[in-house]
PDB file of N, CA and C in Angstrom:
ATOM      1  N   UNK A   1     104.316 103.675  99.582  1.00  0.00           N
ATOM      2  CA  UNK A   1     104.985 104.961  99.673  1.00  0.00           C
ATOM      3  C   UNK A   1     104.145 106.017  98.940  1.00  0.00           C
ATOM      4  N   UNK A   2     104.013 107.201  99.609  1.00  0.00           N
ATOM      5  CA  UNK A   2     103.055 108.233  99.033  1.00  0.00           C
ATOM      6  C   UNK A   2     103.612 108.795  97.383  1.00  0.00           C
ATOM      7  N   UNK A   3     102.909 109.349  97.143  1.00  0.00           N
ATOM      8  CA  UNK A   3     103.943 110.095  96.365  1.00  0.00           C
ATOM      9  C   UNK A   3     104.085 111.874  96.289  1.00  0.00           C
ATOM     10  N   UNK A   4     105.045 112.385  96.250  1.00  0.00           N
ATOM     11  CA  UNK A   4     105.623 113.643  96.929  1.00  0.00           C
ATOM     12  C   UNK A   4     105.369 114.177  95.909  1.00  0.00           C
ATOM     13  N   UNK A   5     105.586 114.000  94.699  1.00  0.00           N
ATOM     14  CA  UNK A   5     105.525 115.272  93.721  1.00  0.00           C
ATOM     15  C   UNK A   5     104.601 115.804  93.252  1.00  0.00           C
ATOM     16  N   UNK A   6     103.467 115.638  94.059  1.00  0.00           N
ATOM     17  CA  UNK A   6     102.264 116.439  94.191  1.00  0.00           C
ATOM     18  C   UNK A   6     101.864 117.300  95.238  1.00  0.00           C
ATOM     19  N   UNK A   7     101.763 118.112  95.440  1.00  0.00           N
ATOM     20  CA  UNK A   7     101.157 119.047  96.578  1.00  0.00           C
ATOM     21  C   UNK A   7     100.026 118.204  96.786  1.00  0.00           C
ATOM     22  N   UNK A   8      99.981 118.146  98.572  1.00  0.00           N
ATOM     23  CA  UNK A   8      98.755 117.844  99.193  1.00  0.00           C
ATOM     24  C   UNK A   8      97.619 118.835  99.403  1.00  0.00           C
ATOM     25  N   UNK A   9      96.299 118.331  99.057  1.00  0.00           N
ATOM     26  CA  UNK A   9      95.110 119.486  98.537  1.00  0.00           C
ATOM     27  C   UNK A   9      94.425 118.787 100.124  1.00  0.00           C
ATOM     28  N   UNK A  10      94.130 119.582 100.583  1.00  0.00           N
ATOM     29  CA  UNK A  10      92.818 119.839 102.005  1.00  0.00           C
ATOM     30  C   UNK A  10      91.645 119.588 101.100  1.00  0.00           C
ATOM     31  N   UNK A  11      90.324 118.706 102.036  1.00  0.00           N
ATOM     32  CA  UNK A  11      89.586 119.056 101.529  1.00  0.00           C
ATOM     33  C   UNK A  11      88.439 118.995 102.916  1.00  0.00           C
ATOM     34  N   UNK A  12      87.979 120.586 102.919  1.00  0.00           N
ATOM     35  CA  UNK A  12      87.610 120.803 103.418  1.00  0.00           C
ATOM     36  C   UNK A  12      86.648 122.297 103.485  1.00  0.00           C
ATOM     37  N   UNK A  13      85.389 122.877 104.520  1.00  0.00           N
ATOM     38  CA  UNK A  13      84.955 123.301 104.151  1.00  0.00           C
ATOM     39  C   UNK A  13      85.756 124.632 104.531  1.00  0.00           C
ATOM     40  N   UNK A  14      85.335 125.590 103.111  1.00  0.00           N
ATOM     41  CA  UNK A  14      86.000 126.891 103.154  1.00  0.00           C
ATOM     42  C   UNK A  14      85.396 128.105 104.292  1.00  0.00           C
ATOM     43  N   UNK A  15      86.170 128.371 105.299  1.00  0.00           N
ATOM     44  CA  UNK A  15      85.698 129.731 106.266  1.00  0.00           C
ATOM     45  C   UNK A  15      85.571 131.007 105.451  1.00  0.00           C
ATOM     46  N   UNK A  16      86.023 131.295 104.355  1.00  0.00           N
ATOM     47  CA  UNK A  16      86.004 132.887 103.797  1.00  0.00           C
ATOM     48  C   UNK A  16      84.911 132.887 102.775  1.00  0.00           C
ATOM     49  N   UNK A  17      84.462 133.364 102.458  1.00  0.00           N
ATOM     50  CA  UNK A  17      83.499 133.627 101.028  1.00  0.00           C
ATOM     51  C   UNK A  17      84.112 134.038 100.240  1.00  0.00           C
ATOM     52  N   UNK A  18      83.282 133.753  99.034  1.00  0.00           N
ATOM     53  CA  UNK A  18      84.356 133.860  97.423  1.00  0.00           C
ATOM     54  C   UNK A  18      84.074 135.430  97.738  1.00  0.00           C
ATOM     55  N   UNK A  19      85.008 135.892  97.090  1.00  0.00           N
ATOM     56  CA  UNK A  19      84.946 137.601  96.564  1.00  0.00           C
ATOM     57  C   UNK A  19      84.630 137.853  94.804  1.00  0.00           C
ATOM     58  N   UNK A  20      83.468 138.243  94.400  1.00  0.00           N
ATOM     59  CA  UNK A  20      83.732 138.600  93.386  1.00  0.00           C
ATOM     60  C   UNK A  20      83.846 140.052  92.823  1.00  0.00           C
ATOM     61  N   UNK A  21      84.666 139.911  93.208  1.00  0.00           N
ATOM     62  CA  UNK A  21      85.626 141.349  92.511  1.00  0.00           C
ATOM     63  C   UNK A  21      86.210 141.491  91.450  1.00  0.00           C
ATOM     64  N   UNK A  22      86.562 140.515  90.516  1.00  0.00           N
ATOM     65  CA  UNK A  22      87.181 140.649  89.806  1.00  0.00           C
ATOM     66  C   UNK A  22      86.462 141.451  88.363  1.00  0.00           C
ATOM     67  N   UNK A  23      87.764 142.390  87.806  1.00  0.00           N
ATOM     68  CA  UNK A  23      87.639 143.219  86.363  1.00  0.00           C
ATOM     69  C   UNK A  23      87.753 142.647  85.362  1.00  0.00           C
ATOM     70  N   UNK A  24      86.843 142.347  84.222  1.00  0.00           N
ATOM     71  CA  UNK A  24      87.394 141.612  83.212  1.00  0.00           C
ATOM     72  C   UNK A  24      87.168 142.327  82.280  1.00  0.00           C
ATOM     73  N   UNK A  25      87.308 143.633  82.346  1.00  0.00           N
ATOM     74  CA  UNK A  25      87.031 145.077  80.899  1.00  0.00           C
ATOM     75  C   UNK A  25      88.573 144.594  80.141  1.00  0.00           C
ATOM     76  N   UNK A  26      89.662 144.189  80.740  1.00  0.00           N
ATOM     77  CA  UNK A  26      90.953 144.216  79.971  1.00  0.00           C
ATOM     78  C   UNK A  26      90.365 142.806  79.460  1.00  0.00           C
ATOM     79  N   UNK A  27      89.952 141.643  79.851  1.00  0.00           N
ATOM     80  CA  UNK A  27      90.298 140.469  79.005  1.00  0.00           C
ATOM     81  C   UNK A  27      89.014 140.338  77.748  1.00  0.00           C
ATOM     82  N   UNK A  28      88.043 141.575  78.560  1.00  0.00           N
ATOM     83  CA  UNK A  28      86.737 141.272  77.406  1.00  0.00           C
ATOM     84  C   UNK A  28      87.255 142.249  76.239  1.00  0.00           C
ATOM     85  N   UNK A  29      87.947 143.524  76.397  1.00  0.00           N
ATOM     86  CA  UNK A  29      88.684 144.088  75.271  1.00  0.00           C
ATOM     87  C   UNK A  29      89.697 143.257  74.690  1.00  0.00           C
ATOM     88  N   UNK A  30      90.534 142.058  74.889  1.00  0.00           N
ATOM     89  CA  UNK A  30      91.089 141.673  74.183  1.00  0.00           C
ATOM     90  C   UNK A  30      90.641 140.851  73.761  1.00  0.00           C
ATOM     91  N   UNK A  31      89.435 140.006  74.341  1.00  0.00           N
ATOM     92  CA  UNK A  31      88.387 138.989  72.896  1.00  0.00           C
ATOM     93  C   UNK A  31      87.959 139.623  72.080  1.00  0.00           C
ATOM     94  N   UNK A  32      87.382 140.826  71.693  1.00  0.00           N
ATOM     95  CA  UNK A  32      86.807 141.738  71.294  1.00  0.00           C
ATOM     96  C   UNK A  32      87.690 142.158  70.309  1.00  0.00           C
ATOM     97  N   UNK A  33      89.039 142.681  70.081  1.00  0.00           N
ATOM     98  CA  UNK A  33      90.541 142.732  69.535  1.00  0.00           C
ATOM     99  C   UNK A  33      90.736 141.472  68.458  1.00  0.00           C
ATOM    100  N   UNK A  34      90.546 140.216  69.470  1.00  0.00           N
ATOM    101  CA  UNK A  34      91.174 139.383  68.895  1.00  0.00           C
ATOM    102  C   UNK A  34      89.635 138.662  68.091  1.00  0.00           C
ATOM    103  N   UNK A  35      88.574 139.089  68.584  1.00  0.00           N
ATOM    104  CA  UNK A  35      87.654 138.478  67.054  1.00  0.00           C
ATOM    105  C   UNK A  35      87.379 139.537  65.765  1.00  0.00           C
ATOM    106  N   UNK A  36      88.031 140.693  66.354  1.00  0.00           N
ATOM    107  CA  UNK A  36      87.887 141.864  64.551  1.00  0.00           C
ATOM    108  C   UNK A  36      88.918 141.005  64.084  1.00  0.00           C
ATOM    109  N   UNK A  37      90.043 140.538  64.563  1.00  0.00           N
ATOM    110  CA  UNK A  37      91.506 140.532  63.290  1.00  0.00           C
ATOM    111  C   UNK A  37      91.387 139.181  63.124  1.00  0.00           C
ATOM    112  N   UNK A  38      90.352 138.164  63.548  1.00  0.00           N
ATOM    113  CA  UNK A  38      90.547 136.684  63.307  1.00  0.00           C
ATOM    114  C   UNK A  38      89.695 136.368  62.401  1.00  0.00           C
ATOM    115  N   UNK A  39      88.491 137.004  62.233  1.00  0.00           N
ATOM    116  CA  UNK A  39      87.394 136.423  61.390  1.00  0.00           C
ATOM    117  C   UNK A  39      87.610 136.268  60.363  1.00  0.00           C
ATOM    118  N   UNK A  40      87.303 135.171  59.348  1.00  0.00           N
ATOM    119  CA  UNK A  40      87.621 134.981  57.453  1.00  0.00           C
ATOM    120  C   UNK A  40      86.976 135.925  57.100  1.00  0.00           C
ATOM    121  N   UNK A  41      86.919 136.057  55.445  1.00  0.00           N
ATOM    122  CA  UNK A  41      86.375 137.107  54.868  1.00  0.00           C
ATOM    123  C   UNK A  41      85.232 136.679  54.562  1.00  0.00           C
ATOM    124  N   UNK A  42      83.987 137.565  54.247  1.00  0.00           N
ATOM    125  CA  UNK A  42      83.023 137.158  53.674  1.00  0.00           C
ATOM    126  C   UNK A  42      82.704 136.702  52.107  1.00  0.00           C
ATOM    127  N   UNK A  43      83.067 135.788  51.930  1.00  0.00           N
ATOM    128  CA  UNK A  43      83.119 135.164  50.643  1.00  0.00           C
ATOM    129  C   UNK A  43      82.350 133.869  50.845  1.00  0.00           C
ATOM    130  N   UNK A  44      81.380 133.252  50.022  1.00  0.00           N
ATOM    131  CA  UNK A  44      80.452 132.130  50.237  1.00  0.00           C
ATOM    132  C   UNK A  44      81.611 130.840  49.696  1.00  0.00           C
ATOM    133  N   UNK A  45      81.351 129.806  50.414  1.00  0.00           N
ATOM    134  CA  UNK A  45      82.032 129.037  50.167  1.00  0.00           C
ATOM    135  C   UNK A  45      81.730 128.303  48.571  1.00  0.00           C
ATOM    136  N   UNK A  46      81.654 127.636  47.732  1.00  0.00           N
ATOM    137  CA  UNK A  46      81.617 126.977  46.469  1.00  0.00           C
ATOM    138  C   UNK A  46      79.990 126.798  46.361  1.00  0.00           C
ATOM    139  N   UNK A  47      79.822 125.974  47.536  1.00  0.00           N
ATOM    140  CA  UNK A  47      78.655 125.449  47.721  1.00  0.00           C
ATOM    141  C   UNK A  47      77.228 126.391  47.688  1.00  0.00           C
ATOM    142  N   UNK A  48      77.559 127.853  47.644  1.00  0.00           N
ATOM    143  CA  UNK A  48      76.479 128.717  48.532  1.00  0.00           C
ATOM    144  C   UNK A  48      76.653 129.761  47.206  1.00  0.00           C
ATOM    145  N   UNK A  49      77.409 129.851  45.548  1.00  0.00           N
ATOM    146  CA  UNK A  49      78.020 130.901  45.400  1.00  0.00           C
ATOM    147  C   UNK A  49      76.599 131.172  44.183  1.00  0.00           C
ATOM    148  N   UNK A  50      76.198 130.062  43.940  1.00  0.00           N
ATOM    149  CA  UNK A  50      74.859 130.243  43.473  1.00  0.00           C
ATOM    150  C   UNK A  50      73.386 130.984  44.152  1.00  0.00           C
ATOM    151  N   UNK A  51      73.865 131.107  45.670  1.00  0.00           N
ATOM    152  CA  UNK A  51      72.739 131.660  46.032  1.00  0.00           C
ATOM    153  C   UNK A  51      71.907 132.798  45.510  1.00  0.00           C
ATOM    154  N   UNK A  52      72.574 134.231  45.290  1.00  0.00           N
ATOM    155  CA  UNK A  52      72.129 135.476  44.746  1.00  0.00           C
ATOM    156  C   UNK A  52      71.079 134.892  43.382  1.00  0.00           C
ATOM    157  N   UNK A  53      71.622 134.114  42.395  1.00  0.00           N
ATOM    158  CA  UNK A  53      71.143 133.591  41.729  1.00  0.00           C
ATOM    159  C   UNK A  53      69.868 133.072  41.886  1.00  0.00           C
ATOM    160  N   UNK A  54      69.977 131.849  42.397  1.00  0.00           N
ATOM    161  CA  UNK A  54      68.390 131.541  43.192  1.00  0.00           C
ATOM    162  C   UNK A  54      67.538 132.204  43.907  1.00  0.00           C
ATOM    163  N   UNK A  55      67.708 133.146  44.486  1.00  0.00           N
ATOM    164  CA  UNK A  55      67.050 134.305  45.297  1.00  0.00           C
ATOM    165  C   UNK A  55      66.231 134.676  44.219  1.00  0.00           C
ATOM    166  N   UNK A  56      66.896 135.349  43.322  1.00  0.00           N
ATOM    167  CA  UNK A  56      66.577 136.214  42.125  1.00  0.00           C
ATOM    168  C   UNK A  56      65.540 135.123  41.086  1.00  0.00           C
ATOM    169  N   UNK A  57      65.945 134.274  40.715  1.00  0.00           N
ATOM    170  CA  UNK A  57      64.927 132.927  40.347  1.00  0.00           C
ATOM    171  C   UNK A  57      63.410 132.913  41.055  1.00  0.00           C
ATOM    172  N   UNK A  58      63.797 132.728  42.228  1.00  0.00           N
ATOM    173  CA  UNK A  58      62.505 132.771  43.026  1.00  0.00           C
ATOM    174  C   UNK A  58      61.596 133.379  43.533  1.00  0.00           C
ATOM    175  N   UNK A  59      62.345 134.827  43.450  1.00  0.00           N
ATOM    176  CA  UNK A  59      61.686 136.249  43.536  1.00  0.00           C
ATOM    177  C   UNK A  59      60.743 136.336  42.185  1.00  0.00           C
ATOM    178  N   UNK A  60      61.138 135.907  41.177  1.00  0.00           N
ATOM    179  CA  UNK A  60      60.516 136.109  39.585  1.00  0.00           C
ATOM    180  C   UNK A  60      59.911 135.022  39.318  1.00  0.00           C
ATOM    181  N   UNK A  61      60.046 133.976  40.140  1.00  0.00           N
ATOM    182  CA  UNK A  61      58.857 132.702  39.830  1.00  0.00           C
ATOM    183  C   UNK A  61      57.332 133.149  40.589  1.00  0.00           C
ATOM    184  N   UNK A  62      57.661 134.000  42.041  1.00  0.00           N
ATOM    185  CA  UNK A  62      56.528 134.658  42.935  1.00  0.00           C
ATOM    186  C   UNK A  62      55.729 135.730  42.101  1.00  0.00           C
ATOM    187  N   UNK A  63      56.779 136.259  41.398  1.00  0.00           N
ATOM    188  CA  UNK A  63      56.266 137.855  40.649  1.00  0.00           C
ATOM    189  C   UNK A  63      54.767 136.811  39.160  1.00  0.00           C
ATOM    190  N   UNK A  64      55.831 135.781  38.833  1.00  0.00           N
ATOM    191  CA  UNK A  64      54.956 135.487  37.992  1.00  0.00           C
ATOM    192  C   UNK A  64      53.637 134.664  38.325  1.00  0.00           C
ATOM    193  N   UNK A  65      53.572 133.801  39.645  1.00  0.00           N
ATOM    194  CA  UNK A  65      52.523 133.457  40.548  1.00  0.00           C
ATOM    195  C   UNK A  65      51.341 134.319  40.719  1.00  0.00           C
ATOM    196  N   UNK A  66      52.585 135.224  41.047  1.00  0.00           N
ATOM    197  CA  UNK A  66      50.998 136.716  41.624  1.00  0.00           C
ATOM    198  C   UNK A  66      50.176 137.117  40.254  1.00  0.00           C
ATOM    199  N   UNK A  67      51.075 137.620  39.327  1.00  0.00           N
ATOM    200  CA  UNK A  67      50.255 138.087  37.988  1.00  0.00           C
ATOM    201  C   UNK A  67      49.363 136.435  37.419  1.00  0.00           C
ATOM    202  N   UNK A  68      49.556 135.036  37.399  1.00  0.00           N
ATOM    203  CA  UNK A  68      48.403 134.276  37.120  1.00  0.00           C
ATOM    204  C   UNK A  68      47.444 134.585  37.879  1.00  0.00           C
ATOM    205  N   UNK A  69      47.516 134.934  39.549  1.00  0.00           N
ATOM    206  CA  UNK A  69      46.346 134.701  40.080  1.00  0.00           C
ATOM    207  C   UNK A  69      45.599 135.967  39.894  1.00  0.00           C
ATOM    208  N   UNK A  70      46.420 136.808  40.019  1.00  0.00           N
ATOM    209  CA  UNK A  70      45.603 138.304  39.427  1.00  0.00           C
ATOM    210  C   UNK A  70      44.480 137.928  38.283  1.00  0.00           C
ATOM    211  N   UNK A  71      45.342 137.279  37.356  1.00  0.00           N
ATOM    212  CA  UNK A  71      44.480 137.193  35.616  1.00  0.00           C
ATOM    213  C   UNK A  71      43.343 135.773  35.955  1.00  0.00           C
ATOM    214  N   UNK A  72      43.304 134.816  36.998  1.00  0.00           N
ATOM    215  CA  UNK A  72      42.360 134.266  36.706  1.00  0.00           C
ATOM    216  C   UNK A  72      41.055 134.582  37.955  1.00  0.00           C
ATOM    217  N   UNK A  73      40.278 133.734  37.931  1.00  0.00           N
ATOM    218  CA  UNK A  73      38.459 134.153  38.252  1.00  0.00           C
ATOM    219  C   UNK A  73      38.664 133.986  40.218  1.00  0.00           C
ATOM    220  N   UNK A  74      39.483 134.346  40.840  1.00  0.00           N
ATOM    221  CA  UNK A  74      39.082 134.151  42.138  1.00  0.00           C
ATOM    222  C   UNK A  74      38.941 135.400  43.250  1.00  0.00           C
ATOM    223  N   UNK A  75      38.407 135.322  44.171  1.00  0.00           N
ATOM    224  CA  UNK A  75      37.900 136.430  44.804  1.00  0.00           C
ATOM    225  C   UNK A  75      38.925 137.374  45.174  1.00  0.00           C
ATOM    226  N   UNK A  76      38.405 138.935  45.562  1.00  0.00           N
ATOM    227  CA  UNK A  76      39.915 139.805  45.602  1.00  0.00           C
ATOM    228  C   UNK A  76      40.264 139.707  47.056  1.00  0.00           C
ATOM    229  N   UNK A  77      39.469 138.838  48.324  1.00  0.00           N
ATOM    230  CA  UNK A  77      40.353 138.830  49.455  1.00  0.00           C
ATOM    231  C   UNK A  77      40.956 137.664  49.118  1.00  0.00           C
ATOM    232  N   UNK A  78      41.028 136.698  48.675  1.00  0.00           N
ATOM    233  CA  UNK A  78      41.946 135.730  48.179  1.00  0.00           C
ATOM    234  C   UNK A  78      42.929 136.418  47.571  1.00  0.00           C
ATOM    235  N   UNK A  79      42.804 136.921  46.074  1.00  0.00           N
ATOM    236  CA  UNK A  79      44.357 137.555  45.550  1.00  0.00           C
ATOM    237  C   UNK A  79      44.875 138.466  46.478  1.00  0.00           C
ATOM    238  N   UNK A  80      44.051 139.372  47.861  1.00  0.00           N
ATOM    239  CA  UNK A  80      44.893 140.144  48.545  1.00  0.00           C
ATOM    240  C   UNK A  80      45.939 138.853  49.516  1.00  0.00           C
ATOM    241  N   UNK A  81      45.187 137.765  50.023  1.00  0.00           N
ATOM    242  CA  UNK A  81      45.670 136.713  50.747  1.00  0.00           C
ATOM    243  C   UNK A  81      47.201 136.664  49.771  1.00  0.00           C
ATOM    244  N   UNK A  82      46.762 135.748  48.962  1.00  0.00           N
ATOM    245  CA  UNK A  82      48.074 135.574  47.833  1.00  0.00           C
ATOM    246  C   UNK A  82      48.953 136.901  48.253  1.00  0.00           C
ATOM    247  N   UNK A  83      48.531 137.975  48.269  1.00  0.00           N
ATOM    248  CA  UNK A  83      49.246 138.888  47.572  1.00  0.00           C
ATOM    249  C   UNK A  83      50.210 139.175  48.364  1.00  0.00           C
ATOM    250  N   UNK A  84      49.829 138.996  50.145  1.00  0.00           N
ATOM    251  CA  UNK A  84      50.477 138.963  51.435  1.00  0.00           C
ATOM    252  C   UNK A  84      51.712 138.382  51.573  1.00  0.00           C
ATOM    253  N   UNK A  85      51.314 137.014  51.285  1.00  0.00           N
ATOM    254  CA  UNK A  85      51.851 135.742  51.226  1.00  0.00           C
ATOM    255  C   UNK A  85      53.094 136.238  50.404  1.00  0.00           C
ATOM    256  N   UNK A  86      52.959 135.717  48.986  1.00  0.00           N
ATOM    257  CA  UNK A  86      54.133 136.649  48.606  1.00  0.00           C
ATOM    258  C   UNK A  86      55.171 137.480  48.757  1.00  0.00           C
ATOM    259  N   UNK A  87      54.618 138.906  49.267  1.00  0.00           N
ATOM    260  CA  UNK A  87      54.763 139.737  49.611  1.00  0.00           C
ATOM    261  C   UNK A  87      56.130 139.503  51.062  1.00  0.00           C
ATOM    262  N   UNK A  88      55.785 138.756  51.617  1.00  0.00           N
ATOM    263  CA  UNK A  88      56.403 138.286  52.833  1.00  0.00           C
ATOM    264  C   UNK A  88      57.576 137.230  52.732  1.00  0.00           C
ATOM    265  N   UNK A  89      57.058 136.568  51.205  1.00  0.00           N
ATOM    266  CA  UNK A  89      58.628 135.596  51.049  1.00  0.00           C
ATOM    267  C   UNK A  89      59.753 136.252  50.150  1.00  0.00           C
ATOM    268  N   UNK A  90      58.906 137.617  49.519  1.00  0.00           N
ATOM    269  CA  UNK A  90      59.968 138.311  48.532  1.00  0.00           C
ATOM    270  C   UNK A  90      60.824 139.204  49.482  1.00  0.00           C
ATOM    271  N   UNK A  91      59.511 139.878  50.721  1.00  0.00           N
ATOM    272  CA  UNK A  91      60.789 140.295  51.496  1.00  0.00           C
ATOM    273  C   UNK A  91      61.850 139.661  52.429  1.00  0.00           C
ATOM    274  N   UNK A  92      61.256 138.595  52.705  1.00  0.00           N
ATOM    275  CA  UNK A  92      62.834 137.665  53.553  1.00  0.00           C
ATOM    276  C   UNK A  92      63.711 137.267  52.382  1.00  0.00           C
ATOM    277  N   UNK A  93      63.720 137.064  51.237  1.00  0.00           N
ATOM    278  CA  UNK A  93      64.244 136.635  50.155  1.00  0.00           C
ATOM    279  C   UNK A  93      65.165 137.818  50.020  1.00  0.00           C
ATOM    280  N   UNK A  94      64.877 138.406  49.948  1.00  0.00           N
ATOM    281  CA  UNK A  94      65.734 139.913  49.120  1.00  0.00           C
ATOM    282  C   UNK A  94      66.543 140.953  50.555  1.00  0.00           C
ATOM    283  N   UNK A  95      65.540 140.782  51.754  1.00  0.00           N
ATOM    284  CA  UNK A  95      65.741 141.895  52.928  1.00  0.00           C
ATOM    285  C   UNK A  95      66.817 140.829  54.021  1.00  0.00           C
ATOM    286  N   UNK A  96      66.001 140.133  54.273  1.00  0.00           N
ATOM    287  CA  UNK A  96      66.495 139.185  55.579  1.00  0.00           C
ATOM    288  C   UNK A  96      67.576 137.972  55.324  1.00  0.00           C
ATOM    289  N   UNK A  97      67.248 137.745  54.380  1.00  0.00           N
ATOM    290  CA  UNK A  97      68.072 136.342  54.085  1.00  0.00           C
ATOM    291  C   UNK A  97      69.677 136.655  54.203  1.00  0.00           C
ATOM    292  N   UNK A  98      69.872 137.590  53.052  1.00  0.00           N
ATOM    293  CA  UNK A  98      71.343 138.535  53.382  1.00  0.00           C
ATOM    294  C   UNK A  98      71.987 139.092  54.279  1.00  0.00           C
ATOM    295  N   UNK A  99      70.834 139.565  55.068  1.00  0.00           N
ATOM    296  CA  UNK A  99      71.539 140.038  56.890  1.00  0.00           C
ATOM    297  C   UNK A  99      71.970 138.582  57.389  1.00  0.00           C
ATOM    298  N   UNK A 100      71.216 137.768  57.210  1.00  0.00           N
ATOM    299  CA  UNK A 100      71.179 136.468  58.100  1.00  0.00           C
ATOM    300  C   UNK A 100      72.788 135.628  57.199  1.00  0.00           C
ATOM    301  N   UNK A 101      72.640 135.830  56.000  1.00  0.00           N
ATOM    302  CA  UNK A 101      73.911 135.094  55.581  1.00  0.00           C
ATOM    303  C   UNK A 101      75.425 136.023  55.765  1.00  0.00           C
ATOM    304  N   UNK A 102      74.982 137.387  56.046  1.00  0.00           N
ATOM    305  CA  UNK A 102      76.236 138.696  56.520  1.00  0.00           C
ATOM    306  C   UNK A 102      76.970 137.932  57.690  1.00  0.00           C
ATOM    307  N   UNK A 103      76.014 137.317  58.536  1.00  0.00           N
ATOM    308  CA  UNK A 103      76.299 137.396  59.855  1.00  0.00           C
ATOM    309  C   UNK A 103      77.224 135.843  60.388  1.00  0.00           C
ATOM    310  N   UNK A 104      76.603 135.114  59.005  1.00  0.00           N
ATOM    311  CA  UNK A 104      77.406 133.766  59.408  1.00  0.00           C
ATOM    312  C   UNK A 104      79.214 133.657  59.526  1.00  0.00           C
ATOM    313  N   UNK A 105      79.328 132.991  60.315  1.00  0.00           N
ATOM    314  CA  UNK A 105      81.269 132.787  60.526  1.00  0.00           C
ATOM    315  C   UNK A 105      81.435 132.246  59.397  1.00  0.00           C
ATOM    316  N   UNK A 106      82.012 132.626  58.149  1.00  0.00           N
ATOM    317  CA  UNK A 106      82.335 131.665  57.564  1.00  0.00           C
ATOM    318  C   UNK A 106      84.618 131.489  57.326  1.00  0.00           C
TER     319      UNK A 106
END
């Protein structure tokens, strides 16, 4: 015996073409709605609250890197090399790192 309390589905090939017409400005404004009022606050979890800290550590371990190599005997496109180098981890350290941790869901 079949069973009835299912609608019988055709399967077969479709004569019409899909239409895509459809507006989704109302349902993309209400994801949009509903991720301003859902997101947690930005507060680092336990684990992360030391970060600023370490940033700042490591920014002043680089500062003091650069001034040894300044004070000892090696060539000045080398200390400019160094100086680059540096230069490039103090700014993701201090510039980028913070956008990048702004942005996390937490």
């Amino acid at each position: 015996m079949p069973n009835t309390t299912y609608p019988n589905y055709e399967t077969k090939f479709s004569t019409s073409p899909v239409e895509h017409k459809a507006n989704t400005d109302a349902q993309m404004d209400l994801y949009k709605r509903d991720e301003k009022t859902q997101k947690a606050p930005k507060i680092l979890p336990f684990e992360l609250e030391d970060t600023q800290q370490l940033i700042g550590d490591v920014t002043v371990k680089m500062i003091e890197f650069r001034n040894k190599v300044h004070s000892s005997n090696i060539s000045e496109v080398d200390k400019k090399a160094v100086d680059e180098i540096i230069d490039n981890i103090i700014t993701s350290l201090t510039m980028t790192l913070p956008r990048q941790m702004d942005k996390l869901y937490l």
